[in-house]
Protein backbone atom coordinates (compact mmCIF):
# COMPACT_ATOMS: atom_id res chain seq x y z
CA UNK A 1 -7.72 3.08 -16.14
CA UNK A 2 -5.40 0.46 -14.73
CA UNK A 3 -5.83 -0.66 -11.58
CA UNK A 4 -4.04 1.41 -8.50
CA UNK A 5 -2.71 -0.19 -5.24
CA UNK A 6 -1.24 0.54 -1.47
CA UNK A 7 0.49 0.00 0.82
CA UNK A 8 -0.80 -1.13 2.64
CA UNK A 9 -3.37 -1.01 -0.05
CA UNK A 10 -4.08 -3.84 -2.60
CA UNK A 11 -7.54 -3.77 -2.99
CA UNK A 12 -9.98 -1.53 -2.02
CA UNK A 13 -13.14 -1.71 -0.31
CA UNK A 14 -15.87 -1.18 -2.90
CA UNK A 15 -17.54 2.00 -0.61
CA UNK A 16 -13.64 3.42 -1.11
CA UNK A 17 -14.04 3.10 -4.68
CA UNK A 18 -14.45 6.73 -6.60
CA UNK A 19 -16.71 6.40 -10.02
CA UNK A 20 -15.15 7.52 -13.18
CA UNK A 21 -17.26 5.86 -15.76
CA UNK A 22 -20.73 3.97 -15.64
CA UNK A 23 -22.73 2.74 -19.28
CA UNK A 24 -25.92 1.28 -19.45
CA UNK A 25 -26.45 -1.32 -21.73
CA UNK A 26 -29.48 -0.88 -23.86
CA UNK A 27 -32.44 -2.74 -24.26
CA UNK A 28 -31.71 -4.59 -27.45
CA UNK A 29 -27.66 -5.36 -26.71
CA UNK A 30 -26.91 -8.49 -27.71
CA UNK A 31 -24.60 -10.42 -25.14
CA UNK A 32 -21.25 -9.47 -25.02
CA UNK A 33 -18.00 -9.94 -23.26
CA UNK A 34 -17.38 -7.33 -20.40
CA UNK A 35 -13.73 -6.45 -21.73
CA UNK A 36 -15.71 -6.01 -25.62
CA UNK A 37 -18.54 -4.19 -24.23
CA UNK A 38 -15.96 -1.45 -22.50
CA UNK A 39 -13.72 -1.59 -25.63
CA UNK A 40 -16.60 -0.92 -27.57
CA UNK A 41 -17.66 2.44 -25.40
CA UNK A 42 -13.89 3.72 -24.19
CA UNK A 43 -11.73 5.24 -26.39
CA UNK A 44 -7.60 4.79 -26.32
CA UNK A 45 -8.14 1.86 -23.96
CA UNK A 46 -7.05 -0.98 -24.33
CA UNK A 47 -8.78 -4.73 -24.01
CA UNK A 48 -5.46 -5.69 -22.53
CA UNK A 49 -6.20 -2.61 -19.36
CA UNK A 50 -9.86 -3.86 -18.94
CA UNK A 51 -8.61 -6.89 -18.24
CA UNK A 52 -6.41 -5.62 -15.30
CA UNK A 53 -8.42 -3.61 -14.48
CA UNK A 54 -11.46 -6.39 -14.19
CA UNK A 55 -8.84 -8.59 -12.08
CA UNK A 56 -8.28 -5.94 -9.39
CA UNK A 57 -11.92 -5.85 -8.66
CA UNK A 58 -12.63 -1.97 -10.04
CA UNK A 59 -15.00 -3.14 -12.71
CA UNK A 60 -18.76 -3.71 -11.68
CA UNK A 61 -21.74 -5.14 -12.93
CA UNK A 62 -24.92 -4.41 -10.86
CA UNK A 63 -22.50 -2.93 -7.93
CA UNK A 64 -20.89 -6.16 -7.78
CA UNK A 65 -17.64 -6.89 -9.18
CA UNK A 66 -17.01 -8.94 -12.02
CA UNK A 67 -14.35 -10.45 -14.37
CA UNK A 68 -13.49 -9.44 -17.91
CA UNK A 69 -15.18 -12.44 -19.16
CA UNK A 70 -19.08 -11.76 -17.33
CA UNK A 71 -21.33 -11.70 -20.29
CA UNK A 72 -23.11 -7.87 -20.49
CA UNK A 73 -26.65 -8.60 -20.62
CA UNK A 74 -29.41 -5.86 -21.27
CA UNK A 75 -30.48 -3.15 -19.07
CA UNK A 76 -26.61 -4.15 -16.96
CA UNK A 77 -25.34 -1.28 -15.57
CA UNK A 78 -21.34 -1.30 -15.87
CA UNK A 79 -19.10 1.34 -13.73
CA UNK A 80 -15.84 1.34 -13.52
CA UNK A 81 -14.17 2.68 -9.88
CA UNK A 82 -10.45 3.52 -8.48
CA UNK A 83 -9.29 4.63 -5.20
CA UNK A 84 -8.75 7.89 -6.07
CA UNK A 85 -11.42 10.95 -6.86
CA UNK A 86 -12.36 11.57 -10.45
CA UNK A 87 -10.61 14.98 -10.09
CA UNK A 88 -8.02 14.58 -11.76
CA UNK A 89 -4.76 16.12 -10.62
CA UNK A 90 -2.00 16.90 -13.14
CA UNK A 91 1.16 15.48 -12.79
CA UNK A 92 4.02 17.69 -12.89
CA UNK A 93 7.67 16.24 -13.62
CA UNK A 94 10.00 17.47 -11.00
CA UNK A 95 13.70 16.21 -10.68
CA UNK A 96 13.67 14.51 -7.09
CA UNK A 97 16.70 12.63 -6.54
CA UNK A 98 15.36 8.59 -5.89
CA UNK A 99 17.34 6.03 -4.24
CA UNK A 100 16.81 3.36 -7.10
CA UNK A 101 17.77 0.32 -5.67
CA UNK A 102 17.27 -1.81 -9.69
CA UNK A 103 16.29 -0.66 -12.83
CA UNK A 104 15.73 -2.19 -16.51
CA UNK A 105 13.63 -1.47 -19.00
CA UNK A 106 10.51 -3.45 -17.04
CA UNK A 107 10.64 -1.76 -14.30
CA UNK A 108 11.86 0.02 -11.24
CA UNK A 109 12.69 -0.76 -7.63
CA UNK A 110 12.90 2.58 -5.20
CA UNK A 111 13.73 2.28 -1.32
CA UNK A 112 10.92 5.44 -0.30
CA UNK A 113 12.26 7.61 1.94
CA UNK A 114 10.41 8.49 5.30
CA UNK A 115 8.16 11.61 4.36
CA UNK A 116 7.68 11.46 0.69
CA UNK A 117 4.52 10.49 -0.90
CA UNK A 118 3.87 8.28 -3.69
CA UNK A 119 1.29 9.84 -5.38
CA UNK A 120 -0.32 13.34 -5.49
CA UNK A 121 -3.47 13.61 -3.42
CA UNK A 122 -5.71 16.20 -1.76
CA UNK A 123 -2.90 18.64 0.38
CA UNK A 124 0.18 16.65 -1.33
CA UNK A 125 0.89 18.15 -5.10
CA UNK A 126 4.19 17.97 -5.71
CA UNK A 127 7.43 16.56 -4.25
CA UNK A 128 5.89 13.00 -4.54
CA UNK A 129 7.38 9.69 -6.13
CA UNK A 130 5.02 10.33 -8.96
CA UNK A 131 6.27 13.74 -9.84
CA UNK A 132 9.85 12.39 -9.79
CA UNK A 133 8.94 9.26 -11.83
CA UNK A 134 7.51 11.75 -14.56
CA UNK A 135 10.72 13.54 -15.09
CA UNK A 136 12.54 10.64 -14.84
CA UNK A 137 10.36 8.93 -17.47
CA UNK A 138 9.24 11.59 -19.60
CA UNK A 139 10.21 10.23 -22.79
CA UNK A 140 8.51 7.10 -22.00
CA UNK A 141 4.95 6.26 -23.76
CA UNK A 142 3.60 5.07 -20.33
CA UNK A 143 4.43 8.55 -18.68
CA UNK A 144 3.00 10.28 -21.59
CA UNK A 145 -0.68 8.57 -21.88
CA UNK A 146 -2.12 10.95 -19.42
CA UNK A 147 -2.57 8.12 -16.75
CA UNK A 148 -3.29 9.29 -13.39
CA UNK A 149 -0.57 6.94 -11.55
CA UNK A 150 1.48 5.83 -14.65
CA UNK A 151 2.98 2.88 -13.89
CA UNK A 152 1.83 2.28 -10.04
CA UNK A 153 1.33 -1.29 -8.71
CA UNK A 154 1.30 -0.47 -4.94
CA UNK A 155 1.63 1.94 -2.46
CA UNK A 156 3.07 2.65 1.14
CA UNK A 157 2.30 5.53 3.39
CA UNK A 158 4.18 8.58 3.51
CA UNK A 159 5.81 7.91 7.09
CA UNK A 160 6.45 4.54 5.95
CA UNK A 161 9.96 3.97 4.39
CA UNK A 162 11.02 1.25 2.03
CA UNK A 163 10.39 -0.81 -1.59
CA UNK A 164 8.32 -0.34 -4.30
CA UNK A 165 8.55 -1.43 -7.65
CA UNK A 166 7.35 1.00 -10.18
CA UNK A 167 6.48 -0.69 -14.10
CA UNK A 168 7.86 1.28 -16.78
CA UNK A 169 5.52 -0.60 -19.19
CA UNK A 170 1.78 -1.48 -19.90
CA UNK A 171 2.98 -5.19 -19.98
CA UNK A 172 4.87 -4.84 -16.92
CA UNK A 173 2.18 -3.49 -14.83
CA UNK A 174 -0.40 -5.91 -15.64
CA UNK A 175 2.00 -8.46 -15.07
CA UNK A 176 3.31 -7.24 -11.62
CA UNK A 177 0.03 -5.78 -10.70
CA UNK A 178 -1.87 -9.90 -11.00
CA UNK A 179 1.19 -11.19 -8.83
CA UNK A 180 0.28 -8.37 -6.21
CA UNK A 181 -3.58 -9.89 -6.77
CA UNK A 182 -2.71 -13.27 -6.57
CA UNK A 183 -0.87 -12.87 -3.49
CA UNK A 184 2.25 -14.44 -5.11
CA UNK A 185 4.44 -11.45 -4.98
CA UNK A 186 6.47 -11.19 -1.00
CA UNK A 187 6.50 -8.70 1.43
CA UNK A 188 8.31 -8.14 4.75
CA UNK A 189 7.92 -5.16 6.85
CA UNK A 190 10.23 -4.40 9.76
CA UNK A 191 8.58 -2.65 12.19
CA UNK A 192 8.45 -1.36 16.17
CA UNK A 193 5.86 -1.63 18.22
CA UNK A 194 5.17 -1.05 21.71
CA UNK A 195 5.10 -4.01 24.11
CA UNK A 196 5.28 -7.66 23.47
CA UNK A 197 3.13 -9.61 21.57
CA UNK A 198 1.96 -12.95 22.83
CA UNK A 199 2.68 -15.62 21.57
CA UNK A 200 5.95 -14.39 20.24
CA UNK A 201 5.00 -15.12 16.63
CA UNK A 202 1.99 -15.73 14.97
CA UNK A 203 -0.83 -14.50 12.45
CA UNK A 204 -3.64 -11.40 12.99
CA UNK A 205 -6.65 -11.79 10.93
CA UNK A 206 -9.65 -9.46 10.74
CA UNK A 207 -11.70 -7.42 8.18
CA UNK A 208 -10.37 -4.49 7.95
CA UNK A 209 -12.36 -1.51 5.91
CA UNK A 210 -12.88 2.34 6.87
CA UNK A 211 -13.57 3.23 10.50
CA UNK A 212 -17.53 4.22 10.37
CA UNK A 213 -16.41 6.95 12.88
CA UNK A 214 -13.69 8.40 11.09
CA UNK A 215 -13.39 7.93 7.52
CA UNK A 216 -9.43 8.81 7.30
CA UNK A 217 -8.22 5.81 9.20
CA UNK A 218 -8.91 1.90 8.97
CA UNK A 219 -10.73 -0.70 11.68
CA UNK A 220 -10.77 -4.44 12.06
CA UNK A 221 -14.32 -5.47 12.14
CA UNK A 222 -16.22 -8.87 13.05
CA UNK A 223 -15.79 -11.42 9.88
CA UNK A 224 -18.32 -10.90 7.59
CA UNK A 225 -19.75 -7.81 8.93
CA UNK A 226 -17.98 -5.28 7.28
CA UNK A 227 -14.41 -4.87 5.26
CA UNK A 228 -12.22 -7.16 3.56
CA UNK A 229 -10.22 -10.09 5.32
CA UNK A 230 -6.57 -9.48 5.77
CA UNK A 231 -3.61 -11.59 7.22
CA UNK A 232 -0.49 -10.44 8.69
CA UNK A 233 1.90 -12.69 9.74
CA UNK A 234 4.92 -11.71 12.44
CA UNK A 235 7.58 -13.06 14.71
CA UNK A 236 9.68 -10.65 17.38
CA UNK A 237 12.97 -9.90 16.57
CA UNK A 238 13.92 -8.53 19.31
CA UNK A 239 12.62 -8.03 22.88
CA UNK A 240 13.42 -3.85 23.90
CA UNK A 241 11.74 -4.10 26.86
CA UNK A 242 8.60 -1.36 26.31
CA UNK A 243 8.73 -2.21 22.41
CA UNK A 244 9.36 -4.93 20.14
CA UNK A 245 11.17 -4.92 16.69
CA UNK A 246 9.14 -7.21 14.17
CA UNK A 247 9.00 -8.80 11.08
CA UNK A 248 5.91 -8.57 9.45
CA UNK A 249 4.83 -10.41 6.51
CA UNK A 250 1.76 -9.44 4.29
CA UNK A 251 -0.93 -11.94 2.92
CA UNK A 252 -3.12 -9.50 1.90
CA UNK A 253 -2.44 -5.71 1.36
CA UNK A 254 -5.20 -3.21 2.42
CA UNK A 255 -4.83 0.00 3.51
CA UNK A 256 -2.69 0.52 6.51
CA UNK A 257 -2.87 -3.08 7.01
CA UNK A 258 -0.12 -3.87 9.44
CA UNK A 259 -0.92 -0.50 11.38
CA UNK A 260 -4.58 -1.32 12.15
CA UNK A 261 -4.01 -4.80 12.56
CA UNK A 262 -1.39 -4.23 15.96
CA UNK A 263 -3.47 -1.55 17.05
CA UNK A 264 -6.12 -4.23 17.16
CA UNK A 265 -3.96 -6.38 19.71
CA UNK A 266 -2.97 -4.05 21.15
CA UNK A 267 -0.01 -3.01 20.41
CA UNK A 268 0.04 -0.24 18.12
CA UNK A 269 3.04 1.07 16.30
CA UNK A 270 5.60 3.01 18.34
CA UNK A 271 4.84 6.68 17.29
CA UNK A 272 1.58 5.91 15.05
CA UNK A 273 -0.40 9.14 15.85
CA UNK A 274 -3.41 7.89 13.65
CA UNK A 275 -3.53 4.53 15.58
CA UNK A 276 -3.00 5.69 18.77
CA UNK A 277 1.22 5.02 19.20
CA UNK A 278 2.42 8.13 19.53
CA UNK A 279 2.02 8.37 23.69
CA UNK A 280 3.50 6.45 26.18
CA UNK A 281 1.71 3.00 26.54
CA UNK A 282 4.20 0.86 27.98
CA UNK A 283 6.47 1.59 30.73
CA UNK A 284 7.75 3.71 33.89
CA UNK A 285 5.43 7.15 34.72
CA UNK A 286 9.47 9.04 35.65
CA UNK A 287 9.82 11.78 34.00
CA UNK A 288 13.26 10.98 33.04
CA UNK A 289 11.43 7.92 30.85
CA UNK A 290 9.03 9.86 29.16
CA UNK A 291 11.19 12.72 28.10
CA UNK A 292 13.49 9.23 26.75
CA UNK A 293 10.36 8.65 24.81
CA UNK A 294 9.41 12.09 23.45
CA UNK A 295 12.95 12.41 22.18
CA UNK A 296 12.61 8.82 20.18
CA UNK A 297 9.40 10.03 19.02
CA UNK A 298 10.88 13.66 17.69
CA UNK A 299 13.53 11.38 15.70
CA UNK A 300 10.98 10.37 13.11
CA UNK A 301 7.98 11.88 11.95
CA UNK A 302 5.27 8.70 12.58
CA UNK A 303 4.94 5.05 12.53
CA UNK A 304 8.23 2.76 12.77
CA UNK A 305 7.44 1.10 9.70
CA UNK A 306 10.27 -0.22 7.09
CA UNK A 307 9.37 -2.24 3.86
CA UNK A 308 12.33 -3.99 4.29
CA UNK A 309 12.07 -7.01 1.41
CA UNK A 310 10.31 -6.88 -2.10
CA UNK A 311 9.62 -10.46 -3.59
CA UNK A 312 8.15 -10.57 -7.54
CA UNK A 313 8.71 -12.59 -10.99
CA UNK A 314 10.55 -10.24 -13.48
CA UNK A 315 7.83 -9.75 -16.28
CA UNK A 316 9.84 -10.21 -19.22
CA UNK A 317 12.14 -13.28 -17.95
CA UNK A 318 9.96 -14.80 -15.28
CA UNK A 319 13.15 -14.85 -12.95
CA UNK A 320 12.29 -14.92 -9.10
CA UNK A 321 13.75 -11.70 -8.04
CA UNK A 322 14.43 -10.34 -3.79
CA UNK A 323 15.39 -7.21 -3.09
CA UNK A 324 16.07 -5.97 0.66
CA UNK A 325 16.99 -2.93 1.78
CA UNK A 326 18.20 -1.65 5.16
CA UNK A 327 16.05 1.24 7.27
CA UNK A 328 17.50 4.80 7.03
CA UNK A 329 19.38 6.46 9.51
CA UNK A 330 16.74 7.70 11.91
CA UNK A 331 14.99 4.48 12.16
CA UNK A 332 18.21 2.35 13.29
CA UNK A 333 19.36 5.43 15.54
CA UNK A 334 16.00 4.76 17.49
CA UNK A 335 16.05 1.35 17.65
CA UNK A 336 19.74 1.33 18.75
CA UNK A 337 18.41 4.34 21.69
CA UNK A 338 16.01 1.56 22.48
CA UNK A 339 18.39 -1.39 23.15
CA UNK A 340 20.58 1.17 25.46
CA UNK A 341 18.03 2.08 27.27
CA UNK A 342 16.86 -1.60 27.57
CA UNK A 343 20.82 -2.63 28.69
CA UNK A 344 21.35 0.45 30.90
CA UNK A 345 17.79 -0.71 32.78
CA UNK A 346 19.15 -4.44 33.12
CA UNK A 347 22.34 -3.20 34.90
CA UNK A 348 20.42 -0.96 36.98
């Protein structure tokens, strides 16, 4: 029952949220704690998991989300809701080779490949991180409590490549799973988009919740009309012409957060076929160009997204910890395709 993140996905918006529980307190309940009131009702659960669980905002009072400390009152009805469907789907331990970039007993840090999933969902079962987590960790306690997304504190999209840091622990994940609540844990995204964004760094801000038209993909909507705010912060790294290479930082982490939020400016991810990157937005109409493009696009499968640096206090030290790793070989081949074609144009 621990709280579940993203990617581009910290916390969700509370129409995203899937049910699993809901009590009603009675009539004569005498005022309790929220965390003793669920204690009290959920067996093999923890106070400790309410708790988290509370601070991520999937714990509501009244349909409105409250902390472990709200005091249950009669007649209060109390649901609990995640980000995934109450179906559950069972995990099956499959040895995946990872590309562990740190490990302890805490915790571990992966570099995702382009492709791979991180958690088994509705036409993904197997060959996701999960999967190889639970083989890897099988004779772990965490891996063995039945947990939908043992040890998950965030998430990126399958076409996006990168860090994530995976607790091996129930102290561990409440611990790194507040610091991705708090905002104190760091993120930087590299990431290639098409055109140049004006001024040349600066900060997008918008609510961003589910698209009313299309429930699979995220919009930016007018403050205080609908979603949750979010902040990305960028600079251009480097000027290719059609496309820019960014850095992105995260303030906030909702789902496909950096994705919607350049698609909102206009200028979408190169190759995002959700948001509208994968066609030719910026540039020459010669053939010769666009067959350039199709053949950058073919390289990877969608968005030019990297998680490229992982921030976070170590849970059982406290120690600041970085981690940084570089794109795989597909992503740099494109951008490098990109700065030819950019100096071949110059010299033209």
């Amino acid at each position: 029952m621990t709280e579940h993140h993203d990617t581009n996905d910290h916390i969700s918006e509370a129409s995203d949220l899937f049910e699993h529980y809901q009590f009603k307190a009675s009539p004569g309940l005498k005022i309790i704690r929220l965390d003793k009131f669920l204690v009290d009702k959920m067996e093999n659960t923890s106070r400790s998991k309410i708790q988290s669980a509370a601070d991520a905002g999937n714990i509501f009072v009244n349909d409105e989300p409250q902390k472990s400390n709200y005091k249950v009152k009669p007649g209060d009805v109390i649901s609990i809701r995640l980000d995934y469907p109450r179906r559950e789907i069972e995990l099956i331990p499959e040895d995946i080779p990872l590309d562990v970039v740190y490990e302890d007993d805490s915790l571990i840090v992966i570099n995702k490949p382009v492709g791979m999933v991180v958690h088994p969902g509705y036409g993904n079962y197997t060959g996701t991180l999960m999967n190889a987590l639970m083989y890897r960790f099988k004779d772990l306690p965490m891996f063995q409590s039945g947990e939908a997304r043992p040890g998950l504190v965030h998430r990126i999209d399958k076409n996006t490549s990168g860090l994530l840091v995976v607790a091996k622990t129930d102290q561990a994940l409440q611990y790194l799973s507040k610091q991705f609540y708090d905002k104190t844990s760091s993120r930087i995204y590299h990431a290639l988009v098409w055109g140049l964004p004006s001024p040349a760094e600066g900060t997008i801000t918008g609510h961003i919740g589910r698209s009313l038209k299309n429930r699979k993909v995220m919009h930016v909507f007018p403050e205080g009309d609908y979603g949750k705010p979010a902040v990305t912060h960028y600079r251009v790294i480097e000027d290719l012409g059609y496309v820019s290479l960014l850095e992105c930082r995260l303030e906030t982490g909702r789902t496909h957060q950096i994705r919607v939020h350049f698609k909102h400016i206009k200028h979408p991810l190169f190759n995002d076929f959700e948001y509208g990157g994968d066609k030719v937005l910026r540039g020459t109409v010669f053939t010769k160009y666009k067959q350039f493009v199709k053949n950058c696009f073919d390289l990877l499968p969608g968005q030019v997204l990297h998680a490229r640096t992982l921030g976070f206090d170590h849970p059982e030290t406290g120690e600041r910890m970085f981690f940084e790793a570089e794109p795989g070989k597909a992503m740099q081949q494109l951008i490098n395709k990109w700065r030819n074609y950019t100096a071949n144009r110059s010299c033209e």
